[in-house]
C-alpha atoms as a PDB file:
ATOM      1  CA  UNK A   1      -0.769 -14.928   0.811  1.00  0.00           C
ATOM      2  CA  UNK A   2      -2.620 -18.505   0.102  1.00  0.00           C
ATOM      3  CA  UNK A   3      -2.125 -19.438  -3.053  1.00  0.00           C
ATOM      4  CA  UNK A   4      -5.743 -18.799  -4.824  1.00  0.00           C
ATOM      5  CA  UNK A   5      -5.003 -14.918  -3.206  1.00  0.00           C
ATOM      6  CA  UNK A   6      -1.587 -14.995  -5.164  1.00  0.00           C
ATOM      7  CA  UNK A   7      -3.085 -16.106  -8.679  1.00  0.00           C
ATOM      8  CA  UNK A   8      -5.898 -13.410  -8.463  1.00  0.00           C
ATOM      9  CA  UNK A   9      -3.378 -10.544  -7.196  1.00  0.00           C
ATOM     10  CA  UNK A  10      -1.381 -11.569 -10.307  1.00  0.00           C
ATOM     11  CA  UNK A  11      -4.166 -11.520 -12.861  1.00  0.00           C
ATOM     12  CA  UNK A  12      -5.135  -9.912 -15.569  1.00  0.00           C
ATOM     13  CA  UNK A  13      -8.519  -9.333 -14.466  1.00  0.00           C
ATOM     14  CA  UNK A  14      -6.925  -8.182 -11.253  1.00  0.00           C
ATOM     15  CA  UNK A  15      -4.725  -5.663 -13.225  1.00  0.00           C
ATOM     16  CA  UNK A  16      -7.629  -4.273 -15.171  1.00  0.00           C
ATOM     17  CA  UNK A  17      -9.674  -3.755 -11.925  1.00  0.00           C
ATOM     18  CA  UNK A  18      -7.068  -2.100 -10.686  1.00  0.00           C
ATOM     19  CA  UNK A  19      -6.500   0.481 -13.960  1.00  0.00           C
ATOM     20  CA  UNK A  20     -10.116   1.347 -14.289  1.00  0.00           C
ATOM     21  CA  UNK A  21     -11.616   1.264 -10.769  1.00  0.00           C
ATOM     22  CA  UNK A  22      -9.259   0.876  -7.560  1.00  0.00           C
ATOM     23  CA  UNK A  23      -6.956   3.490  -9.004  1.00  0.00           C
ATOM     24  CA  UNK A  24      -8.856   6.103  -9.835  1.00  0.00           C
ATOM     25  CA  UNK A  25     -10.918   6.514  -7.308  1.00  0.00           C
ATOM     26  CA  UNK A  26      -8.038   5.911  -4.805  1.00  0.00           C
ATOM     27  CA  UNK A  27      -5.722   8.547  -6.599  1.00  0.00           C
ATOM     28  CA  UNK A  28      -8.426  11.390  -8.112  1.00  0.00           C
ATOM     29  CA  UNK A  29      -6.971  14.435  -6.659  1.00  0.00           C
ATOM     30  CA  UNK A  30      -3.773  13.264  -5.071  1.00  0.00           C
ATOM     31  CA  UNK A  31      -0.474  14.670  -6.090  1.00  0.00           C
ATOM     32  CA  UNK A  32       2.434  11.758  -6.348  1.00  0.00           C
ATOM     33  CA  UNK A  33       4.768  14.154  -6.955  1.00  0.00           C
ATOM     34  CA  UNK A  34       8.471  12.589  -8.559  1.00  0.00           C
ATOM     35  CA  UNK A  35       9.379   9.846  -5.583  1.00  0.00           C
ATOM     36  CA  UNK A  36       6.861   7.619  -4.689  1.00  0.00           C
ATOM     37  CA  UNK A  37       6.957   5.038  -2.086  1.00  0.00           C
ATOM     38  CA  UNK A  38       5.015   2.041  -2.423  1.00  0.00           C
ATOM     39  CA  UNK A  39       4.617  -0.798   0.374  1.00  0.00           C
ATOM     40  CA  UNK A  40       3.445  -4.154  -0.404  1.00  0.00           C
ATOM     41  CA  UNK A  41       4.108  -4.417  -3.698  1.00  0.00           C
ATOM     42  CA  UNK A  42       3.261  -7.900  -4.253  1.00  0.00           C
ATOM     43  CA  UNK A  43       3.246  -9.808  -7.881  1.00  0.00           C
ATOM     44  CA  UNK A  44       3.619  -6.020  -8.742  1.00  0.00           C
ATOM     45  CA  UNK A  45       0.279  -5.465 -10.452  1.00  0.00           C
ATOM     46  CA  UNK A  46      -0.017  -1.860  -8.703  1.00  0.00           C
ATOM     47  CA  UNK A  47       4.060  -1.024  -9.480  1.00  0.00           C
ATOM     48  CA  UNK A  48       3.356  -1.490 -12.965  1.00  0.00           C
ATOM     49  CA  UNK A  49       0.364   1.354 -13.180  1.00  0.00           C
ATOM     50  CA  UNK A  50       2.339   3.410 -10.224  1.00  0.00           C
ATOM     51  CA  UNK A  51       5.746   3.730 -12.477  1.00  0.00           C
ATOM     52  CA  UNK A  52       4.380   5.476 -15.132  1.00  0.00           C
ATOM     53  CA  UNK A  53       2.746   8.083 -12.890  1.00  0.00           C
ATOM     54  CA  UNK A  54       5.738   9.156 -11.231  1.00  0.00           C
ATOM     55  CA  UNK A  55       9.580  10.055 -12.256  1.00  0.00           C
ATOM     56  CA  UNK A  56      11.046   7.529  -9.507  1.00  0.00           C
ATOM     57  CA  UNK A  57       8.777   4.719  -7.252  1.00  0.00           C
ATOM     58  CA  UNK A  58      10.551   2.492  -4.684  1.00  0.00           C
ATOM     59  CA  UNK A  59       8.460  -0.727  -4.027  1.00  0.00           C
ATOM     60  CA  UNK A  60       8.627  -2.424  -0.241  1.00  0.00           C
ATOM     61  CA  UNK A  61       7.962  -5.767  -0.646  1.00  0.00           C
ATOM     62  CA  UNK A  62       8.330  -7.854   2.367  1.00  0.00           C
ATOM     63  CA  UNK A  63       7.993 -11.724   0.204  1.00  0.00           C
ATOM     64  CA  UNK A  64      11.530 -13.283  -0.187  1.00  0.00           C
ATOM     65  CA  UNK A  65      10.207 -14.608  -3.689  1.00  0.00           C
ATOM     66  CA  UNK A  66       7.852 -11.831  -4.957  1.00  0.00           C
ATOM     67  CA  UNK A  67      10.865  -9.131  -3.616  1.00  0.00           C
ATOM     68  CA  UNK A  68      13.428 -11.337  -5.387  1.00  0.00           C
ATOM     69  CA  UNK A  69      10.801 -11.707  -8.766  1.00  0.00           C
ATOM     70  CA  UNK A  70      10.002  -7.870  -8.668  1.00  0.00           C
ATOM     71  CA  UNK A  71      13.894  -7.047  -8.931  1.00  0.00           C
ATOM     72  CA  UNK A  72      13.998  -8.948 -12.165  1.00  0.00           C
ATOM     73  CA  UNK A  73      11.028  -8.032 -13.837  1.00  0.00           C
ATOM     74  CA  UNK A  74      11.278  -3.874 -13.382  1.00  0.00           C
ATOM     75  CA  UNK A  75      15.349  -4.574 -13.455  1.00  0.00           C
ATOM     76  CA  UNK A  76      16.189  -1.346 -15.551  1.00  0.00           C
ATOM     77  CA  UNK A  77      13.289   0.714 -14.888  1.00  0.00           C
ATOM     78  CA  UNK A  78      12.202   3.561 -12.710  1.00  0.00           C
ATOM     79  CA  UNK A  79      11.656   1.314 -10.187  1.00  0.00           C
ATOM     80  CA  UNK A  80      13.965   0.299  -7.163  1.00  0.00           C
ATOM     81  CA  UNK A  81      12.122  -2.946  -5.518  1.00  0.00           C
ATOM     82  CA  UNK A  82      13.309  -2.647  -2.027  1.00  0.00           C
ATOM     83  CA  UNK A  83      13.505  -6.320   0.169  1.00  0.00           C
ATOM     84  CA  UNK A  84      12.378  -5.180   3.641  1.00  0.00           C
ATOM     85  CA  UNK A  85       9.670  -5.539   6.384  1.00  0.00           C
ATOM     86  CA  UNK A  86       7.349  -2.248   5.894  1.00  0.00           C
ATOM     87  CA  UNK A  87       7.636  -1.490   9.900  1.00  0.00           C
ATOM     88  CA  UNK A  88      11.218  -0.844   9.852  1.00  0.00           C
ATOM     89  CA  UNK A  89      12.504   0.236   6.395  1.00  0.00           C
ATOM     90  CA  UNK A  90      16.133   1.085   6.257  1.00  0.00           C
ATOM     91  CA  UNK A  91      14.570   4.480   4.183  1.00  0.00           C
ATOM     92  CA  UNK A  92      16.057   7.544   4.941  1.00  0.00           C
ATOM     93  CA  UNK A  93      13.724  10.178   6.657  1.00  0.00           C
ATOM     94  CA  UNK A  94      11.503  12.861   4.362  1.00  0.00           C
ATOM     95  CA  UNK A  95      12.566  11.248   1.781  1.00  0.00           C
ATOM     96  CA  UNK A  96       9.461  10.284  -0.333  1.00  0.00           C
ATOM     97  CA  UNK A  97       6.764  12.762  -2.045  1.00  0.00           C
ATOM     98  CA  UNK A  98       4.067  10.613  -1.089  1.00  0.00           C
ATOM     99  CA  UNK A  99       3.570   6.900  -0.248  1.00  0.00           C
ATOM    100  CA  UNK A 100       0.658   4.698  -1.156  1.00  0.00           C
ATOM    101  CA  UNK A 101      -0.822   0.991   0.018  1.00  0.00           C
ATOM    102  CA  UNK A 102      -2.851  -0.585  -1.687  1.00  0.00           C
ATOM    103  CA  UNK A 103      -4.792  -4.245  -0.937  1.00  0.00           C
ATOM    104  CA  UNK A 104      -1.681  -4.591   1.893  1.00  0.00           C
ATOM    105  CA  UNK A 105      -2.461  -3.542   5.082  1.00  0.00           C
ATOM    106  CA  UNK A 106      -5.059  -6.696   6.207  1.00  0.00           C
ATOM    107  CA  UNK A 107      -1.890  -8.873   5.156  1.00  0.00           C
ATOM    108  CA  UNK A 108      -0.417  -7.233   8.572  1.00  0.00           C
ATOM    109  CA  UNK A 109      -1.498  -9.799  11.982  1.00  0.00           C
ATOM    110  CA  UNK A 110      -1.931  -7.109  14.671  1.00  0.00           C
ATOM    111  CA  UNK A 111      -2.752  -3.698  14.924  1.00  0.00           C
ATOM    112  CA  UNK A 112       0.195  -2.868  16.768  1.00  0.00           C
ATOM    113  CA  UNK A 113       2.234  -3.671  13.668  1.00  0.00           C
ATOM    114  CA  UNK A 114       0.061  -1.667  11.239  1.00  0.00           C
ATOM    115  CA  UNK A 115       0.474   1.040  13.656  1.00  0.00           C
ATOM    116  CA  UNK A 116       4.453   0.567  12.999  1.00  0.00           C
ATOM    117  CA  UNK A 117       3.750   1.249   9.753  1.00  0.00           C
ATOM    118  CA  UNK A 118       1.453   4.168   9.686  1.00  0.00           C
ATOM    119  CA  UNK A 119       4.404   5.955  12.203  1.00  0.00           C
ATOM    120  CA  UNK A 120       7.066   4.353   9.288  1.00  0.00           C
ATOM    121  CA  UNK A 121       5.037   6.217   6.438  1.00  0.00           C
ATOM    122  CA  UNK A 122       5.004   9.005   8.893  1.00  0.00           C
ATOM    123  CA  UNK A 123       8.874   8.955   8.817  1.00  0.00           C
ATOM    124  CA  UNK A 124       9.936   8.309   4.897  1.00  0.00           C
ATOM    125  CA  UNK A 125       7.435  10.598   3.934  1.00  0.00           C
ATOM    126  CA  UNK A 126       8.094  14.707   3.676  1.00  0.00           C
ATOM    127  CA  UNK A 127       5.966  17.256   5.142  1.00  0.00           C
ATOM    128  CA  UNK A 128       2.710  17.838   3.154  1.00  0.00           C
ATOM    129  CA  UNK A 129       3.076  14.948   0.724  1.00  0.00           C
ATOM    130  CA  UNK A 130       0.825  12.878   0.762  1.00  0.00           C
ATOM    131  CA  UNK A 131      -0.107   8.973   1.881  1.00  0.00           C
ATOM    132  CA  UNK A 132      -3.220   7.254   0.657  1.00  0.00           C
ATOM    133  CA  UNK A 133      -4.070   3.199   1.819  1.00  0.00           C
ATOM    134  CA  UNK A 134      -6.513   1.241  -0.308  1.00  0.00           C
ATOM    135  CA  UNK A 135      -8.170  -1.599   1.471  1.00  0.00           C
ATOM    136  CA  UNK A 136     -10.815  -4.096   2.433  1.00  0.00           C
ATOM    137  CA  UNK A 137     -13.294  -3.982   4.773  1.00  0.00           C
ATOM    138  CA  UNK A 138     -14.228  -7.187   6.407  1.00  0.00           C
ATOM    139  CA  UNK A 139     -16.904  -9.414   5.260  1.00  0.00           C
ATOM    140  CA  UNK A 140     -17.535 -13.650   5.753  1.00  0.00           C
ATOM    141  CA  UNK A 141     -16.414 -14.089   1.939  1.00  0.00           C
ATOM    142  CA  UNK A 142     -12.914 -12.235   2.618  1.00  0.00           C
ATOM    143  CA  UNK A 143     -12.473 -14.141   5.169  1.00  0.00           C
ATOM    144  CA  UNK A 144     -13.178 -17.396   3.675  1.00  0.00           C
ATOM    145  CA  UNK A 145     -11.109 -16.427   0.472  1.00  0.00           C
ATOM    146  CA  UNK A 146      -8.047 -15.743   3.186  1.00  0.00           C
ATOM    147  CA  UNK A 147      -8.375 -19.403   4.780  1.00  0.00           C
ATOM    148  CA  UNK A 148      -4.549 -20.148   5.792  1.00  0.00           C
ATOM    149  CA  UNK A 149      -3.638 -16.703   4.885  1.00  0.00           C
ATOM    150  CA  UNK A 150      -3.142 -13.311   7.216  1.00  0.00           C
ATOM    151  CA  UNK A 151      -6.425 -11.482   7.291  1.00  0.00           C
ATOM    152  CA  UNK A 152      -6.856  -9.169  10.272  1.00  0.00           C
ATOM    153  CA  UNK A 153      -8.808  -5.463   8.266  1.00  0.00           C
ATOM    154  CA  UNK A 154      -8.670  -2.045   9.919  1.00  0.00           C
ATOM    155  CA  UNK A 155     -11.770  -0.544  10.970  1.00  0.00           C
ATOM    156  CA  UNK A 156     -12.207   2.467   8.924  1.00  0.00           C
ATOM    157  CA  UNK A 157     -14.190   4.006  11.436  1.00  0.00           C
ATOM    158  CA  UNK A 158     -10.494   3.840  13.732  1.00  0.00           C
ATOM    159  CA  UNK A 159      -8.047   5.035  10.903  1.00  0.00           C
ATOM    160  CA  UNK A 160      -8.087   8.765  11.779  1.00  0.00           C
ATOM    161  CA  UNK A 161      -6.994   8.078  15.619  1.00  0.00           C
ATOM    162  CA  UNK A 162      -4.653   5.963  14.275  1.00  0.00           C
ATOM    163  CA  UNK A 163      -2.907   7.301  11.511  1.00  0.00           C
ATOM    164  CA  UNK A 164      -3.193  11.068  13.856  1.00  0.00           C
ATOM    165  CA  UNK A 165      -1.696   8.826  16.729  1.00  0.00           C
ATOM    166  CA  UNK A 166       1.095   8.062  13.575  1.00  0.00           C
ATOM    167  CA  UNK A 167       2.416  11.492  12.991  1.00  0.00           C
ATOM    168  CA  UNK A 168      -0.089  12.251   9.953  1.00  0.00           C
ATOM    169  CA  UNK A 169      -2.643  14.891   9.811  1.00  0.00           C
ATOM    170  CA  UNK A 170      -5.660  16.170   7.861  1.00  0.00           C
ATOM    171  CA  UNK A 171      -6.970  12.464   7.488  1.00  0.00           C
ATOM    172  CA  UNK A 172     -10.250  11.562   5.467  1.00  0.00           C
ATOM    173  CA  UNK A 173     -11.269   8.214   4.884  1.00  0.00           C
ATOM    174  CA  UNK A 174     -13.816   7.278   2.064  1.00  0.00           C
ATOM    175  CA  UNK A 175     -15.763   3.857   2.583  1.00  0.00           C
ATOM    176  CA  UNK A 176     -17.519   2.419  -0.486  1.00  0.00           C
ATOM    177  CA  UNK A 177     -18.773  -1.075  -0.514  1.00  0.00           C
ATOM    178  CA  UNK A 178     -16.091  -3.839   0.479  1.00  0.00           C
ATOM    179  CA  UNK A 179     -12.860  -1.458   0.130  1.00  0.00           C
ATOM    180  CA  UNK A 180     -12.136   1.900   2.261  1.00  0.00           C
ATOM    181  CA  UNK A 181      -9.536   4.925   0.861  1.00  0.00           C
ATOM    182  CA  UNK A 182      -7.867   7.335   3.884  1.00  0.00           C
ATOM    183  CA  UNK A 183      -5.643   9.840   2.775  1.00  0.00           C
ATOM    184  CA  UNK A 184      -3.206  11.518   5.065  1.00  0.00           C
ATOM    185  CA  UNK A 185      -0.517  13.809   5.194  1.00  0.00           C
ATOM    186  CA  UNK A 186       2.631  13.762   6.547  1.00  0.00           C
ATOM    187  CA  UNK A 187       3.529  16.444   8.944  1.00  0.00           C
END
């Protein structure tokens, strides 16, 4: 992330948008169950709503420093922040109850690589829970605010071949202005 991305993930205002709009609307109906699987975690503005949801949430967090600054912070908690590249986590299989993303996946350069992921959350995941992704649609001001930063959005319109293509099944996908919401299950 550029730094101007890093200081708005981080906010407050950031944090509030997330508690009163992202998160509902991404979460109404889904069932986190007790072990929840988060990738992407970032400054950990998402962790902090996620752990009081759920009995036990694992954060992926691929950043040397924000890994390193999430294992202090939630040190003692019912979080375990978990250093490691989302494509390949050393998770054991059918582990997790569900698994969300949220405001990660355009951080990923290629397609093939979110793809890795999709078949990862495909993996950690147990049959029937359930994985829901959060994220932008592309427009010219993302684009400009993620100048010397990884921007590269999924096509909403592609996610259900995709995430099928994964390993998941009964896949919707809910576009609202500049942000999208698929849910999945894993098979």
């Amino acid at each position: 992330m550029n730094p101007d991305h890093l200081i708005v993930c981080a906010s407050p205002e950031w944090a509030t948008y997330l508690e009163e709009e992202l998160m509902p609307h991404a979460l109404t109906g889904v069932d986190l169950g007790d072990d929840l699987l988060e990738i992407g975690a970032g400054p950990g503005r998402t962790t902090d709503l996620l752990r009081d949801r759920v009995t036990r949430l694992t954060a992926v967090e691929l950043d040397d420093d924000l890994a390193a600054q999430l294992t202090t912070r939630l040190a003692g908690t019912n979080v375990d922040v978990v250093h490691a590249d989302a494509t390949a986590m050393p998770l054991p299989a059918d582990r997790f109850s569900a698994a969300v993303s949220f405001s990660m996946l355009h951080h990923v350069p290629t397609a093939a690589l979110q793809d890795r992921i999709f078949a990862e959350l495909a993996r950690v995941v147990a049959p029937g829970g359930t994985v829901v992704f959060c994220d932008s649609v592309y427009s010219d001001a993302l684009a400009d605010f993620h100048v010397d930063d990884t921007f590269n959005p999924v096509d909403p319109a592609q996610l259900p071949a995709r995430l099928t293509a994964a390993g998941l099944t009964d896949v919707s996908v809910d576009t609202q202005d500049e942000r999208f919401v698929a849910k999945a299950r894993a098979q």
